[in-house]
Each structure stands twice: as structure tokens, then as C-alpha cells.
Protein backbone atom coordinates (compact mmCIF):
# COMPACT_ATOMS: atom_id res chain seq x y z
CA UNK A 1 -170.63 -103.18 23.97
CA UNK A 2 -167.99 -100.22 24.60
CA UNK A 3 -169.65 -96.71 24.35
CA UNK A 4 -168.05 -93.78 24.05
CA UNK A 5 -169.32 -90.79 26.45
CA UNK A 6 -168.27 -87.82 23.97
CA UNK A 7 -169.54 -86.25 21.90
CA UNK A 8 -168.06 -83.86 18.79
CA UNK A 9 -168.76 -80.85 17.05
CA UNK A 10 -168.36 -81.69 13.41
CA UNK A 11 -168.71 -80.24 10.39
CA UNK A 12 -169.16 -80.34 6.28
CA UNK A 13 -165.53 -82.32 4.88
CA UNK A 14 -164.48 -83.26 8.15
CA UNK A 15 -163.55 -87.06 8.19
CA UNK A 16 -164.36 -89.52 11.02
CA UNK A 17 -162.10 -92.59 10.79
CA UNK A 18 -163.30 -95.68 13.04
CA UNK A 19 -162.44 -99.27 14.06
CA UNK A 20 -164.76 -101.80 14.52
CA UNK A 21 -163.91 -104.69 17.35
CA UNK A 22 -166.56 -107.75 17.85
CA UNK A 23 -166.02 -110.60 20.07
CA UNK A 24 -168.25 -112.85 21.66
CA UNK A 25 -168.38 -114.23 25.52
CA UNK A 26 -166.91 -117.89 24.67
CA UNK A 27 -164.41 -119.47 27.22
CA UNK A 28 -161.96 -118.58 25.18
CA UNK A 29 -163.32 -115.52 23.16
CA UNK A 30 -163.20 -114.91 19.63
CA UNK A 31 -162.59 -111.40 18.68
CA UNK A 32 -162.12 -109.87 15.27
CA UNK A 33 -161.16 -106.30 14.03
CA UNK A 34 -162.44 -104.94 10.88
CA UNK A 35 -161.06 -101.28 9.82
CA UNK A 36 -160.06 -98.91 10.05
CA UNK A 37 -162.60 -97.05 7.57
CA UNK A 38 -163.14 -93.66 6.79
CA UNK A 39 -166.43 -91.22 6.11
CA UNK A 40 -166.69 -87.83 5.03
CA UNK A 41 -169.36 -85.64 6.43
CA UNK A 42 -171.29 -84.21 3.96
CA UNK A 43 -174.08 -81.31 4.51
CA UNK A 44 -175.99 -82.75 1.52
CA UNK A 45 -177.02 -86.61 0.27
CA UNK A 46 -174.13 -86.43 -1.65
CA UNK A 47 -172.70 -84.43 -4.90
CA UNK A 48 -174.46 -85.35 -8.23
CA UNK A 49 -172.44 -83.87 -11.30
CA UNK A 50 -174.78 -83.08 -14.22
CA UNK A 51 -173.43 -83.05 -17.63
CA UNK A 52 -175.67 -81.33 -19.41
CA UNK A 53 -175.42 -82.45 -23.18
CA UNK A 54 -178.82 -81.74 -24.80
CA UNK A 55 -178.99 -80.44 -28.35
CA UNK A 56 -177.38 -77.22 -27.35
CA UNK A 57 -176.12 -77.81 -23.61
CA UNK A 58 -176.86 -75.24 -20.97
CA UNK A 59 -174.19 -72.51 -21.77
CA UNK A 60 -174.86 -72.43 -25.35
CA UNK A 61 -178.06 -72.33 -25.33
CA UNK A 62 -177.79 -69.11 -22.85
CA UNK A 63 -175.63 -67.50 -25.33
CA UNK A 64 -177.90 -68.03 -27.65
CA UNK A 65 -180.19 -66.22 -25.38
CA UNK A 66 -178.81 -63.30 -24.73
CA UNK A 67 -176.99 -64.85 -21.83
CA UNK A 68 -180.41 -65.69 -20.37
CA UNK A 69 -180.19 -68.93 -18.19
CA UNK A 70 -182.14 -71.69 -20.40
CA UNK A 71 -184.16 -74.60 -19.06
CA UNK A 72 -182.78 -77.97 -20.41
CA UNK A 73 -184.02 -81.49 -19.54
CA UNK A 74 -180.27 -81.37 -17.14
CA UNK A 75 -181.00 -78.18 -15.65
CA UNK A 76 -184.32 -79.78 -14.85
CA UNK A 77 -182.97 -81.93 -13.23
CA UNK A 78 -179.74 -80.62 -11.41
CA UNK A 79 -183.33 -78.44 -9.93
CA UNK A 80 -184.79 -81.17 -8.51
CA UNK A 81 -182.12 -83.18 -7.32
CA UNK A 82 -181.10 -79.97 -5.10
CA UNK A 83 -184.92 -79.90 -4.22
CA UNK A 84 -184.63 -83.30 -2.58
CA UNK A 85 -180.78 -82.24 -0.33
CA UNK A 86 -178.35 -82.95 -2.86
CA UNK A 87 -175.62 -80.79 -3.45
CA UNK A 88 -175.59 -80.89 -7.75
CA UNK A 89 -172.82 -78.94 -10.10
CA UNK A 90 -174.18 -78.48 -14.09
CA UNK A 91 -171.53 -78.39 -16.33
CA UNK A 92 -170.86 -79.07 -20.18
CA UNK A 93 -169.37 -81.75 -21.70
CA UNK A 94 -166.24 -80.21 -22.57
CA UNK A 95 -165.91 -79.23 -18.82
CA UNK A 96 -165.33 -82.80 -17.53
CA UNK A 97 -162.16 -83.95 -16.27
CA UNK A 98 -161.10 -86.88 -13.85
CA UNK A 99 -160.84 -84.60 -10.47
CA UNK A 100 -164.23 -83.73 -11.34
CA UNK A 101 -165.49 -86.95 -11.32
CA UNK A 102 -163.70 -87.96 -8.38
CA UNK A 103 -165.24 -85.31 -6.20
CA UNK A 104 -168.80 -86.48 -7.04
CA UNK A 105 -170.86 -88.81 -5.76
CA UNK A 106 -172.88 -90.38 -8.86
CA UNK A 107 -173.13 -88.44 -12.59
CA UNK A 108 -176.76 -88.15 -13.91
CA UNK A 109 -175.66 -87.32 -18.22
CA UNK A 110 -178.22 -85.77 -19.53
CA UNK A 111 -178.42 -85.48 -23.60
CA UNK A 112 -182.19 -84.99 -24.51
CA UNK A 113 -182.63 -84.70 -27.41
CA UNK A 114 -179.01 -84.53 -28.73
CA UNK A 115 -178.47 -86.31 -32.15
CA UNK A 116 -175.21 -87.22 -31.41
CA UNK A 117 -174.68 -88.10 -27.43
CA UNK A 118 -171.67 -88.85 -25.96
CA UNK A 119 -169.79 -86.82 -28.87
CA UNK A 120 -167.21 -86.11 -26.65
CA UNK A 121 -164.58 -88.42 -26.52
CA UNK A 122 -162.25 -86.98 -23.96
CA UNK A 123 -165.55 -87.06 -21.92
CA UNK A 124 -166.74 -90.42 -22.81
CA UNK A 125 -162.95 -92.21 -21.91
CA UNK A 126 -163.23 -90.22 -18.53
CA UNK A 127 -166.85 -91.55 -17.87
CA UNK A 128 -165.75 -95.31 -19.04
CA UNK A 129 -162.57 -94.89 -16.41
CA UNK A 130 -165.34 -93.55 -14.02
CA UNK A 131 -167.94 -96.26 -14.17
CA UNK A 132 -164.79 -98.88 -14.05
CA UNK A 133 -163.66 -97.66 -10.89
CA UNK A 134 -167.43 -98.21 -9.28
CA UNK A 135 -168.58 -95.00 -10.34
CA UNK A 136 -172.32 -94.32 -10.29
CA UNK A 137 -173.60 -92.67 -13.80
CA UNK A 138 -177.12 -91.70 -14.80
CA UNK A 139 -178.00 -91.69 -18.40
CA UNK A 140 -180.87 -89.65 -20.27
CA UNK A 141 -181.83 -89.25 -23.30
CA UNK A 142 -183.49 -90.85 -26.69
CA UNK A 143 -180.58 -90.88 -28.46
CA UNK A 144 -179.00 -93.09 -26.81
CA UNK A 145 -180.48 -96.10 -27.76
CA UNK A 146 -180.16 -95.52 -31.42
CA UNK A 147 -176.42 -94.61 -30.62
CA UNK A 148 -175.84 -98.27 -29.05
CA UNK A 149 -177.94 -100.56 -31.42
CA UNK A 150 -175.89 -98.50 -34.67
CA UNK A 151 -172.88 -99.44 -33.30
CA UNK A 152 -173.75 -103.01 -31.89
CA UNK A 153 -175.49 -103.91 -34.48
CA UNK A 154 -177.34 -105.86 -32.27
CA UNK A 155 -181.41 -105.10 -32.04
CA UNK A 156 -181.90 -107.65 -28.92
């Protein structure tokens, strides 16, 4: 095994590119190269996006509040999922955009007690294109199931 006797400073966003090289001690070795793959370094267990799309969402319901920050079930839980070392951005669904979604690890979508989730259809076509590409998405909420089985039609 080859070791390398330095050692780096490195920091949050840098991005540490490696090479890995296996062989084995046969007369005639075999030796095979797999790489190279890349890492970012992250001070966090990674970036959770919340889109927070209970009844009101988080912004409305503080201006409904006289601009008083509002607990929802997505502020809830953007709280403890910072608790535990993530690094977690709340936003609305209105706010959510592909270079959004590309900077984030995994989306937890949060609609509570919304009557209609996943109303937003610029949203929804960016989470579909999201979750196609291997993205990681979270969903919460009651409505949801009556959302699918109305338009499946299918009870199973």
C-alpha cells in the first residue's frame, strides 16, 4: 500500500480529487485504476433545502404576523435538522429553481396541512427533473396521499 506522508490544510468547498490504483502480488500482476473522483468538503452533513409549503408557508404566515417569524411543521424541521450538523436553507415554493436544487444535498417538502400540495407547478417539474437525476426528496404532509389516490384513481 502507497501512503502519502503529507498532510493538508483544507477547508469548507475545497475539492479533493483522487485516483485509486489496486494490484495484487501475482507473477505477473494485475493492476487496475478506478478514478479519478472528486469530493467536496463540506463543514456540515450536507445541505438539506426545505420547502416549506404548509397551509400558509413560512413567509406568509409571518406577514400575517406582523412580520413575526412563525413556527410551521418545515421550520420545525429545517430546526432540527441544523440541531443534528446539517447546514438547511427554508424557502417557499415559489422560491425554487434548478441551481437551487443543484446546490443541495437532499429536499425534505414539507406541506402540513396544505389542501392543495405541490400547487406549484414550476416547482413540482423542477422537483420531478430533481428526483430523475438521483436527487434525494423528503415528503410531508397529509395531503398528500389524498392528492395521489384522486389522481390515480387507484386506492391500492
Amino acid at each position: 500500500m502507497q501512503t502519502v506522508g503529507r498532510s493538508y490544510e483544507v477547508a469548507d468547498g475545497d475539492v479533493i480529487s483522487y485516483t485509486l490504483t489496486a494490484s495484487d502480488s501475482a507473477a505477473v500482476p494485475n493492476t487496475t485504476t478506478s478514478g479519478p473522483w472528486e469530493f467536496r468538503v463540506l463543514d456540515s452533513l450536507g445541505n438539506i433545502l426545505v420547502i416549506d409549503d404548509s397551509v400558509f408557508g413560512a413567509a406568509a404566515a409571518a406577514a400575517q404576523n406582523g412580520g413575526q417569524a412563525v413556527r410551521t411543521p418545515g421550520t420545525d424541521m429545517a430546526q432540527w435538522l441544523t440541531e443534528m450538523g446539517y447546514a438547511v436553507q427554508v424557502v417557499d415554493p415559489v422560491a425554487v429553481n434548478p441551481p437551487l436544487l443543484d446546490a443541495c444535498d437532499a429536499v425534505v417538502y414539507s406541506a402540513s396541512r396544505n389542501p392543495a400540495p405541490l400547487g406549484e407547478s414550476l416547482m413540482r417539474a423542477y422537483l420531478v427533473d430533481f428526483v430523475d437525476d438521483g436527487g434525494k426528496i423528503l415528503l410531508e404532509g397529509g395531503s398528500l396521499a389524498d392528492i395521489c389516490m384522486n389522481t390515480l384513481g387507484d386506492t391500492e
